[in-house]
Protein backbone atom coordinates (compact mmCIF):
# COMPACT_ATOMS: atom_id res chain seq x y z
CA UNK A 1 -6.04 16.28 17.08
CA UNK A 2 -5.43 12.71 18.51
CA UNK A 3 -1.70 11.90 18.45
CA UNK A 4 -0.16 9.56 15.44
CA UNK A 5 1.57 6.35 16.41
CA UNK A 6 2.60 3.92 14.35
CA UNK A 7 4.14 -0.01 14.84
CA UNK A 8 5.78 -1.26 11.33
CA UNK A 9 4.63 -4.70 10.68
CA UNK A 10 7.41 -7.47 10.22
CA UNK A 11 10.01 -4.64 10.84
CA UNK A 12 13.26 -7.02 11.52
CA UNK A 13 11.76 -9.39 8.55
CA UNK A 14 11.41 -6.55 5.99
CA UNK A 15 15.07 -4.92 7.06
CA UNK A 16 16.39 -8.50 6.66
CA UNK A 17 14.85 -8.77 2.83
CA UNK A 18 15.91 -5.07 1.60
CA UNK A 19 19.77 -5.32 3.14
CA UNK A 20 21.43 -7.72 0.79
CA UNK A 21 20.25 -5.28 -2.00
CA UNK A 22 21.69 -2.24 0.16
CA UNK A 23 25.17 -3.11 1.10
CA UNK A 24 26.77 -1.34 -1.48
CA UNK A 25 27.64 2.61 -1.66
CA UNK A 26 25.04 4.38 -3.19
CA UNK A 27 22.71 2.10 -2.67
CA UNK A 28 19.00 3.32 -2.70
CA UNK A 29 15.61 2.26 -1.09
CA UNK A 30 12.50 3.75 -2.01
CA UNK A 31 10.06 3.55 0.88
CA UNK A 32 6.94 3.59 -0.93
CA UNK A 33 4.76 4.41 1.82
CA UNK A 34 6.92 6.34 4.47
CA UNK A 35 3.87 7.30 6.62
CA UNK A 36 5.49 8.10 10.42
CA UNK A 37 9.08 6.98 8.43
CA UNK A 38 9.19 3.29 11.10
CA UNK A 39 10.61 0.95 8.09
CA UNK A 40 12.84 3.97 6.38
CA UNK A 41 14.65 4.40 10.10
CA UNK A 42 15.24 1.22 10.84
CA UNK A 43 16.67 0.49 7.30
CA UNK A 44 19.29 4.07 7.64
CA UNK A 45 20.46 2.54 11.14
CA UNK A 46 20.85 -0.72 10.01
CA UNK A 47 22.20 -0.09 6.07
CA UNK A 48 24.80 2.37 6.57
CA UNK A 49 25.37 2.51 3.08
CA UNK A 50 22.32 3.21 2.11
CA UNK A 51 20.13 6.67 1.34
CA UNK A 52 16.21 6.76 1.43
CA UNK A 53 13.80 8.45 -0.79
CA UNK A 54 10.39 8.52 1.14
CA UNK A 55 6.79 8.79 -0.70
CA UNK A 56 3.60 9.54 0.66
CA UNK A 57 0.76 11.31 -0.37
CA UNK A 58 -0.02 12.39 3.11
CA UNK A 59 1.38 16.22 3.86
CA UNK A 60 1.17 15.19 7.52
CA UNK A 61 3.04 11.95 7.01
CA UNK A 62 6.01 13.68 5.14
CA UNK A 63 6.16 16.15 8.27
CA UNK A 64 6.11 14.08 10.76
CA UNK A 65 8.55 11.59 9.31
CA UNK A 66 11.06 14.13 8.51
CA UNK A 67 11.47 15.38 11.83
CA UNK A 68 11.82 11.50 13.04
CA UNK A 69 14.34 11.21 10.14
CA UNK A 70 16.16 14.52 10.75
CA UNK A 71 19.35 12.98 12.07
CA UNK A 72 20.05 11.25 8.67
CA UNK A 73 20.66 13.93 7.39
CA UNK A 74 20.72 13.98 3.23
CA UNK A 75 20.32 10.47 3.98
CA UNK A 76 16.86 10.85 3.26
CA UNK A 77 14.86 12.78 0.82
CA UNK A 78 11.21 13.18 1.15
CA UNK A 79 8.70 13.13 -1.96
CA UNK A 80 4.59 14.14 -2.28
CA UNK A 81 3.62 12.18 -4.67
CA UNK A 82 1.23 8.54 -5.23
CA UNK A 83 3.66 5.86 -5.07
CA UNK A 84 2.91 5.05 -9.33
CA UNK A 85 5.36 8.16 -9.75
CA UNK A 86 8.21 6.57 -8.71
CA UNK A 87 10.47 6.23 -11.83
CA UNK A 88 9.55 10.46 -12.77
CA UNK A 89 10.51 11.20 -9.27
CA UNK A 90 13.67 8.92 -9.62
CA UNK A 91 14.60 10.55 -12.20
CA UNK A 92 13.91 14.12 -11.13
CA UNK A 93 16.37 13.32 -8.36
CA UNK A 94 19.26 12.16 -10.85
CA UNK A 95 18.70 8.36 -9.80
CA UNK A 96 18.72 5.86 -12.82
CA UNK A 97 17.70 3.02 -10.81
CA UNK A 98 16.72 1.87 -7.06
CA UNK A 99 17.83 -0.59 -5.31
CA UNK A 100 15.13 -1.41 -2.68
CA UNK A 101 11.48 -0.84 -3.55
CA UNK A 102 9.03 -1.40 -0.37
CA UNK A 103 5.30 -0.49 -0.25
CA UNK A 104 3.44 -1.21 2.98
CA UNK A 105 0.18 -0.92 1.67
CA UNK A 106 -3.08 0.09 2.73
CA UNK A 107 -4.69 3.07 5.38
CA UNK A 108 -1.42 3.70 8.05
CA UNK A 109 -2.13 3.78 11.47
CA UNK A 110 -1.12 7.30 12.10
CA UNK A 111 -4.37 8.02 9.86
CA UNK A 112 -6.55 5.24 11.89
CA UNK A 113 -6.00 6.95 14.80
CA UNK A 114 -6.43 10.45 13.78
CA UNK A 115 -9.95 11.09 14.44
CA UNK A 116 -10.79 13.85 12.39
CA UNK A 117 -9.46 12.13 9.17
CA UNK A 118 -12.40 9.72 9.43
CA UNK A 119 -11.06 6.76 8.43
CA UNK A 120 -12.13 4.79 11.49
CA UNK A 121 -15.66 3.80 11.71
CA UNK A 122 -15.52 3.38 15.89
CA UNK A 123 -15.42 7.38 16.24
CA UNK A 124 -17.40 9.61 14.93
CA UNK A 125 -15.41 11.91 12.34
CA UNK A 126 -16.26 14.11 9.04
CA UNK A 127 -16.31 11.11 6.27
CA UNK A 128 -13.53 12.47 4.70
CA UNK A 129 -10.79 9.25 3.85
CA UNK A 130 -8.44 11.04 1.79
CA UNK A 131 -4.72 9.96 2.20
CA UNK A 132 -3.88 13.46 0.91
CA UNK A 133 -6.76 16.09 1.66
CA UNK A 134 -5.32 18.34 0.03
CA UNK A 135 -7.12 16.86 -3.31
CA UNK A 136 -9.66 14.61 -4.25
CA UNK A 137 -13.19 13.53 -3.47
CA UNK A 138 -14.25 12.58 0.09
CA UNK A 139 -16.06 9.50 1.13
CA UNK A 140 -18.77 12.05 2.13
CA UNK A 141 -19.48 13.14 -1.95
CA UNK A 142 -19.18 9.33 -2.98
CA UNK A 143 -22.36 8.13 -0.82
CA UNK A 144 -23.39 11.85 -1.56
CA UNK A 145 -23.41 11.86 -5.54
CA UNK A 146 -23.10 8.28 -6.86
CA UNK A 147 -25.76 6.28 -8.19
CA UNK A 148 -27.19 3.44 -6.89
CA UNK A 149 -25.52 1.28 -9.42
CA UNK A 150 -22.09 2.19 -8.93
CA UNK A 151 -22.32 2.62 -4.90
CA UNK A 152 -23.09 -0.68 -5.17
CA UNK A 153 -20.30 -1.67 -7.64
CA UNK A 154 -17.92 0.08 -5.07
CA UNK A 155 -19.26 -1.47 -2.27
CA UNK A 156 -18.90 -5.05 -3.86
CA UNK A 157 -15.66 -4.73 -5.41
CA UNK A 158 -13.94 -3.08 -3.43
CA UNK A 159 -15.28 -4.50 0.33
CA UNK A 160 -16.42 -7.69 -0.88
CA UNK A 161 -19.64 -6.71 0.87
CA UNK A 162 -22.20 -9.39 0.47
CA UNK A 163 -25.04 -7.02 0.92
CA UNK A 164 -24.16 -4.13 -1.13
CA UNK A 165 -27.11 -3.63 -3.32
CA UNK A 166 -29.30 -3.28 0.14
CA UNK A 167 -26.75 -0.99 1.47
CA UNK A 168 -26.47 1.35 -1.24
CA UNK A 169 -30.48 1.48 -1.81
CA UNK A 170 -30.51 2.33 1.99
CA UNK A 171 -28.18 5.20 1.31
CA UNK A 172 -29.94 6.84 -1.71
CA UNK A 173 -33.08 6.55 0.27
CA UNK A 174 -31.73 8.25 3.36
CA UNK A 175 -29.10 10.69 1.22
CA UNK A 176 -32.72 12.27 0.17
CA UNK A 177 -33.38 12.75 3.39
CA UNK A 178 -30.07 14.73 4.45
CA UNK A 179 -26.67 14.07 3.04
CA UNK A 180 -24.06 11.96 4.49
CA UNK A 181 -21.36 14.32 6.59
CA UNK A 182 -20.43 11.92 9.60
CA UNK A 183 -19.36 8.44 9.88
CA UNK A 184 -21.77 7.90 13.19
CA UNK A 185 -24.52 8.23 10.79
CA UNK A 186 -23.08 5.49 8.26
CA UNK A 187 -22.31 3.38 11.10
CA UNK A 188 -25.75 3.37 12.43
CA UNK A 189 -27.56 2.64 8.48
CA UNK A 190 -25.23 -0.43 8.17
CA UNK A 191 -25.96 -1.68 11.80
CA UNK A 192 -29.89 -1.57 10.77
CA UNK A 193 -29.36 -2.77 6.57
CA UNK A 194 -26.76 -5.99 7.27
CA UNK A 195 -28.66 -8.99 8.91
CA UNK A 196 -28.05 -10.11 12.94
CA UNK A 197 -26.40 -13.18 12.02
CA UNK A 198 -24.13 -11.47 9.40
CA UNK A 199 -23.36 -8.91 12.15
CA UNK A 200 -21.91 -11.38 14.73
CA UNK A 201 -19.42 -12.75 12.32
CA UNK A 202 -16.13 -11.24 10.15
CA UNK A 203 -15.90 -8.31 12.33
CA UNK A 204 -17.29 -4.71 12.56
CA UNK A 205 -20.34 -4.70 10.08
CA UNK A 206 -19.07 -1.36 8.97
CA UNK A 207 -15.29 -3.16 8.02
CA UNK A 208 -16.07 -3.71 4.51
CA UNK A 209 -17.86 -0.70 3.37
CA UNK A 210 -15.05 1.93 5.11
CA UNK A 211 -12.93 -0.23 2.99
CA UNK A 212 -14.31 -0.11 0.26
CA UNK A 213 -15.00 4.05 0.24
CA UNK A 214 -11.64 4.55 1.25
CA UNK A 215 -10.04 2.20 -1.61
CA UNK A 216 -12.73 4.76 -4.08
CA UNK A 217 -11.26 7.65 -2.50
CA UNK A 218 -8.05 7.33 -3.27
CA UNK A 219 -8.24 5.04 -6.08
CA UNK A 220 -5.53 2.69 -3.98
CA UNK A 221 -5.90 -0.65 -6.55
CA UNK A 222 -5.65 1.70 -9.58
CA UNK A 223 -2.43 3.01 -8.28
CA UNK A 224 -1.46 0.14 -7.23
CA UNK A 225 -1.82 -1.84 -10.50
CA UNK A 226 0.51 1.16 -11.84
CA UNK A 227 2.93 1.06 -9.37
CA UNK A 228 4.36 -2.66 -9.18
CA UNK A 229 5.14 -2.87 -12.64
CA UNK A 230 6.57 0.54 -12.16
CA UNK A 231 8.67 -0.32 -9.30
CA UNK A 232 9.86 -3.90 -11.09
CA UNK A 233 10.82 -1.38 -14.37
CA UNK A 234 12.49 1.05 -11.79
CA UNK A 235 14.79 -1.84 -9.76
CA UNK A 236 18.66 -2.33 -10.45
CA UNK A 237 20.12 -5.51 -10.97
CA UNK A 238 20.20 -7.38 -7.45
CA UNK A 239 17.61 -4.91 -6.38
CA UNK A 240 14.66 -6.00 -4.46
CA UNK A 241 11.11 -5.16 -4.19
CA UNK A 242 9.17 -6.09 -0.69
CA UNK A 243 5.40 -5.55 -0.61
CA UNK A 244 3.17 -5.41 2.52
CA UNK A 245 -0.77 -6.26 1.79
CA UNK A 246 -3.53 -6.31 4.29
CA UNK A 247 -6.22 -7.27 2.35
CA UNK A 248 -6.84 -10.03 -0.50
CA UNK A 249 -7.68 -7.53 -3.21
CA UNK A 250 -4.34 -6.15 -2.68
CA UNK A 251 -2.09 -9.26 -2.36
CA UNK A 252 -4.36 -10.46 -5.30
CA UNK A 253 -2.94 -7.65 -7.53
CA UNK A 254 0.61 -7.99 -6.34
CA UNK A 255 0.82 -12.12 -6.81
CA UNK A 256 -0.09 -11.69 -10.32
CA UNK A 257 2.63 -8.93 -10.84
CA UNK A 258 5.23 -11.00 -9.29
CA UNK A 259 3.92 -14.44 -11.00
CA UNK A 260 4.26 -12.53 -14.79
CA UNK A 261 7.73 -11.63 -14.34
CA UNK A 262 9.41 -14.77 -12.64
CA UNK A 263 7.41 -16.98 -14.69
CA UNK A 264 9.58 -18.94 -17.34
CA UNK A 265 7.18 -18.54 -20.19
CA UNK A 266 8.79 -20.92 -22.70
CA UNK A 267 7.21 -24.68 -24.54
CA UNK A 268 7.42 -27.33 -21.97
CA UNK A 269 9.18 -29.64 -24.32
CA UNK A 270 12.04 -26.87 -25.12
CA UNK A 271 15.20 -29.03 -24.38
CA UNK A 272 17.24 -25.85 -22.67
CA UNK A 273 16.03 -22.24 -21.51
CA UNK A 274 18.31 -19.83 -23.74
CA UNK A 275 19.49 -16.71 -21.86
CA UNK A 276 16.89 -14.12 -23.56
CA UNK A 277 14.28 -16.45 -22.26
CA UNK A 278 15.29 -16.31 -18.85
CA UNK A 279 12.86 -14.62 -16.42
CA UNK A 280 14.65 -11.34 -14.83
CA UNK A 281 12.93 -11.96 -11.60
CA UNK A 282 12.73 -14.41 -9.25
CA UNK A 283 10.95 -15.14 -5.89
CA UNK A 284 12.78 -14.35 -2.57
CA UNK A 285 9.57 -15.74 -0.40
CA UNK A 286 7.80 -18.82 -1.40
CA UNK A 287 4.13 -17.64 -1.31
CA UNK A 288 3.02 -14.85 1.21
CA UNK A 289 4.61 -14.64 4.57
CA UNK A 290 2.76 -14.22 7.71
CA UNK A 291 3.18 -12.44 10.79
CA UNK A 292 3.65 -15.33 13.96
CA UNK A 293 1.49 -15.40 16.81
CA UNK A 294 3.75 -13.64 19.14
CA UNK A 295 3.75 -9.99 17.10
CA UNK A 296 0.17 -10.41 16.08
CA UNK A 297 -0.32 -10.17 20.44
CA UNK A 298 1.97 -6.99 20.00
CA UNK A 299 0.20 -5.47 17.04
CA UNK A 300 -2.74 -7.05 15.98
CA UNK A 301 -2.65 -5.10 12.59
CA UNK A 302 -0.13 -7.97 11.61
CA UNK A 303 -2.81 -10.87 12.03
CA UNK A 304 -3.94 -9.62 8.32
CA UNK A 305 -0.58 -8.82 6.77
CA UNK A 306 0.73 -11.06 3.25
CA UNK A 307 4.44 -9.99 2.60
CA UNK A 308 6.04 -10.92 -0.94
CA UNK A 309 9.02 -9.92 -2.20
CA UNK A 310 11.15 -10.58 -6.20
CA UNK A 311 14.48 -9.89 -6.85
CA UNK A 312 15.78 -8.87 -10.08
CA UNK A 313 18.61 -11.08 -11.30
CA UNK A 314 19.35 -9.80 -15.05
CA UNK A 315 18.81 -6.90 -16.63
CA UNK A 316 15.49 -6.63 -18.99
CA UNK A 317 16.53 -6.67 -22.44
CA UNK A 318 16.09 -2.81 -23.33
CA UNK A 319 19.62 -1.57 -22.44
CA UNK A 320 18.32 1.94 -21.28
CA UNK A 321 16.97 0.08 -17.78
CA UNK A 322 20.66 -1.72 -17.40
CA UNK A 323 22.58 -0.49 -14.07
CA UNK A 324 22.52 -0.46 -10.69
CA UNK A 325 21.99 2.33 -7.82
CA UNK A 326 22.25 5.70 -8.27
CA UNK A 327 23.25 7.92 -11.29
């Protein structure tokens, strides 16, 4: 098995959002997506006060960040589960709220460069793409099983593949043939079925559609959709919640989140803003953040990377999600 690395995106810049909401005892981040645990370290060396709870769906990324986390001690609690469980695993761990909520979304690159999890489409690898394979369909009984129709749905939605209809024909036609096992295979029908000139520009022709199987696989939007609001029901007064996105699908689905609760949805012409009216959120960045020029030389994963990040500043008006921190 290749070995796992992994180089957190906008480390110091993420740190510096979550620590004003961690300076406190008790205080609590959830890392989201704990993968080889790079964000959750740096925020236990630099937030003294603060404890982690780590999610990932990954059995090998909850291994391999607990023995990197190890000298934290009960500092940090691991947790299997899809990042939309956060409040039922919050509260199975006698926390009422959190006070940091980060997600750094998308595939990690502990799974990238683990061959045999076939995420990658420059190595040939079962066409597996599970986050967890421990459950779940693989990419492998997508192209294997669905029709032409939704293929190409997937294909379009989720990779914003221009040609998707001719892909997915191409892959019913040759499916016939022999199923789909290996990503070499899938490789070589989307070198032949996307045009030369399309070919030579936005990247590796076979970008979109790994994208897109993976995003079916593990139904990443879906969860997604149910985990902001989630996290933003979940988040203590003063708490934070900083969000990661490497694709515009993603970022998409998080700007609208953020937009619905720090807009101030009241009539224009309303002379003042009473205090029930008041949005609970508000914006710590203004827009999406980018990575400089300088890290995106170091790690050129952070040339795609949008980071946004709200702050809650009142409690919502149901009293049960008043308080801060932990129980």
């Amino acid at each position: 098995m290749s070995a796992p690395s992994h180089v957190p995106v906008l480390l110091d810049r993420v740190v510096a959002l979550l620590a004003p909401a961690l300076d406190h005892d008790g205080a609590v981040l959830v890392d989201a997506t704990l993968g080889l645990g790079g964000h959750s370290a740096a925020v236990l060396t630099r937030c003294e006060l603060a404890r982690v709870v780590g999610f990932d769906r990954d059995p090998a990324a909850l291994d391999l960040a607990g023995e990197r986390l190890a000298p934290f001690g009960d500092r940090f609690t691991p947790v299997h589960a899809t990042f939309d469980q956060i409040p039922r695993a919050l509260a199975d761990l006698g926390l009422r709220r959190a006070d940091g909520i980060l997600f750094d979304l998308g595939v990690s690159s502990m799974q990238l460069d683990t061959a045999e999890r076939g995420f990658a489409y420059r190595q040939d690898a079962p066409l597996d793409m599970r986050m967890d394979p421990t459950t779940g369909i693989t990419a492998a009984e997508v192209l294997n099983t669905y029709e032409r129709g939704e293929l190409t749905r997937v294909l379009r939605e989720y990779g914003e593949e221009r040609f998707a209809s001719r892909i997915s024909a191409a892959v019913v036609k040759e499916r016939a043939r022999e199923p789909f096992s290996t990503s070499g295979r899938l490789v070589e029908l989307l070198y032949d079925q996307i045009p030369a000139p399309a070919r030579r520009t936005g990247g590796h022709p076979a970008k979109r559609t790994f994208q897109a199987l993976r995003i079916e696989v593990n139904d990443e939007l879906g969860t997604l959709r149910r985990a902001v609001p989630a996290a933003i029901g979940a988040l203590a007064v003063g708490g934070r919640v900083v969000v990661e996105s490497y694709q515009s699908l993603e970022d998409r689905l998080v700007k609208r989140a953020f937009t619905a609760v720090t807009r101030l949805d009241v009539p224009p012409d309303l002379p003042f803003v009473p205090e029930d009216r008041q949005p609970a959120l508000r914006l710590v960045t203004r827009g999406a953040e980018r990575a400089d020029a300088e890290e995106i030389a170091r790690n050129p994963r952070a040339a795609s990377v949008r980071l946004r990040a709200v702050e809650r500043v009142r409690p919502d008006l149901d009293p049960t999600v008043h308080g801060k921190g932990a129980a």
